[in-house]
Protein backbone atom coordinates (compact mmCIF):
# COMPACT_ATOMS: atom_id res chain seq x y z
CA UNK A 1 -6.00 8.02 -6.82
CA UNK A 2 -4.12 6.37 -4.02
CA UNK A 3 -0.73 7.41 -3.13
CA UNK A 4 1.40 7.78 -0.12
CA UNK A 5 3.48 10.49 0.83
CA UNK A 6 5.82 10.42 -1.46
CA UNK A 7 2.98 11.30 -4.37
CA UNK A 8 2.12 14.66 -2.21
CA UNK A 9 3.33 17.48 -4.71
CA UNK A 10 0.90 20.75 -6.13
CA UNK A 11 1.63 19.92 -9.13
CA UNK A 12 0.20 16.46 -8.97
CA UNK A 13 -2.83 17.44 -7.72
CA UNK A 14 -3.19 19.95 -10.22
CA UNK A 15 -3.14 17.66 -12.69
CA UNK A 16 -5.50 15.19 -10.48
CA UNK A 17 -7.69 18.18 -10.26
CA UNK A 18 -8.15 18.62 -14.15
CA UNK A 19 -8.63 15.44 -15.29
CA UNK A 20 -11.50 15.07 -12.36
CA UNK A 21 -9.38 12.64 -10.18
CA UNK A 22 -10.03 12.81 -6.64
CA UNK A 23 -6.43 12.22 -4.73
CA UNK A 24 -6.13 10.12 -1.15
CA UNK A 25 -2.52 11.24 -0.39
CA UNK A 26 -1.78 12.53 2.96
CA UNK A 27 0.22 15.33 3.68
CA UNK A 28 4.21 15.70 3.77
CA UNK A 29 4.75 16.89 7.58
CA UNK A 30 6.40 19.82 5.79
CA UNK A 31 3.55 20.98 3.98
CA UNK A 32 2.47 24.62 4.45
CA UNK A 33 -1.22 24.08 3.39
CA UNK A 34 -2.43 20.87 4.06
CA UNK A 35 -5.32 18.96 2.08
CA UNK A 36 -7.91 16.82 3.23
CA UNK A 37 -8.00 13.41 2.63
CA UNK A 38 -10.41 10.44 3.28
CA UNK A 39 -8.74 8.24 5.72
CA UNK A 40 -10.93 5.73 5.54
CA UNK A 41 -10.09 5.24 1.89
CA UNK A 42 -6.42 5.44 2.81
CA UNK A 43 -6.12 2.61 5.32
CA UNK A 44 -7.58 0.45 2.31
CA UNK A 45 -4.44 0.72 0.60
CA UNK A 46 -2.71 -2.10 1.93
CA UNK A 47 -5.03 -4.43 -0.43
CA UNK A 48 -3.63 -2.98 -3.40
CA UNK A 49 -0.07 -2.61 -1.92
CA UNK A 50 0.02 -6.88 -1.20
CA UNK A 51 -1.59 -7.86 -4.14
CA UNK A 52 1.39 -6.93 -6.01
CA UNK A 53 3.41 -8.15 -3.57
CA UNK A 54 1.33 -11.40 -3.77
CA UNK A 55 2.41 -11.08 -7.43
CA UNK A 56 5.60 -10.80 -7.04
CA UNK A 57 6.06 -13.99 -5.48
CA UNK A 58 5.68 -15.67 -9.18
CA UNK A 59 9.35 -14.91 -10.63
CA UNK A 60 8.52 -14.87 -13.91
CA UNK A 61 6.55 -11.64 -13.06
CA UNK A 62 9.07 -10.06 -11.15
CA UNK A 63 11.32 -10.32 -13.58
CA UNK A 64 9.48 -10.00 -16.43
CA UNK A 65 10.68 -12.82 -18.60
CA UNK A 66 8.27 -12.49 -21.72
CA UNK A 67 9.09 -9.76 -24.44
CA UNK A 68 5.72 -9.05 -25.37
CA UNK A 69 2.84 -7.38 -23.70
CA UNK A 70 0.51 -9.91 -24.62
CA UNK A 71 2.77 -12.61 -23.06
CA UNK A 72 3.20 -10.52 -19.87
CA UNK A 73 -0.58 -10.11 -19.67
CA UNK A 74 -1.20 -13.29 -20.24
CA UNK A 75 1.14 -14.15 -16.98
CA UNK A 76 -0.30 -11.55 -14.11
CA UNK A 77 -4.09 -12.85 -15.22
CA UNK A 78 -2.58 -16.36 -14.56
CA UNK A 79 -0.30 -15.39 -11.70
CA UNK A 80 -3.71 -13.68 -10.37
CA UNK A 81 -5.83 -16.49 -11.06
CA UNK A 82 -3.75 -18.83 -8.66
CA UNK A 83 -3.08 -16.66 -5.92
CA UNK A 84 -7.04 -15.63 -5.98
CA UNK A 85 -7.71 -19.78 -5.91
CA UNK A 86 -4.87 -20.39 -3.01
């Protein structure tokens, strides 16, 4: 799992731990007992980070207009589908 700081909490990666999850959150600067992290895999977060901002260009999205799931769905695969051809 990505995060940034703000994700950086035991009890999160507690939970990360059990279910088999491998976290990439870096460490508060208050943190008694830092973790490791791959930092490699951390600087590829900004993909992620403007794809939804890419996203979030289409109002309609943003917003979240439609009601249903399926409607929604059916948006972000169409949103994706134009930014991805752009």
């Amino acid at each position: 799992m990505l995060g940034d700081k703000a994700y950086d909490s035991a009890e999160l990666r507690e939970e990360l731990d059990e279910r088999g999850t491998r976290p990439v959150i870096p460490n508060r600067s208050n943190r008694k007992q830092p973790f490791s992290f791959n930092k490699r895999l951390y600087k590829l977060r900004w993909r992620i980070e403007s794809a939804f901002g890419r996203l979030k260009d289409f109002r309609r999205i943003a917003t979240r207009y439609d009601k249903l799931a399926r409607n929604y769905l059916a948006s972000v695969c169409l949103a994706a589908a134009l930014v991805w051809w752009i």
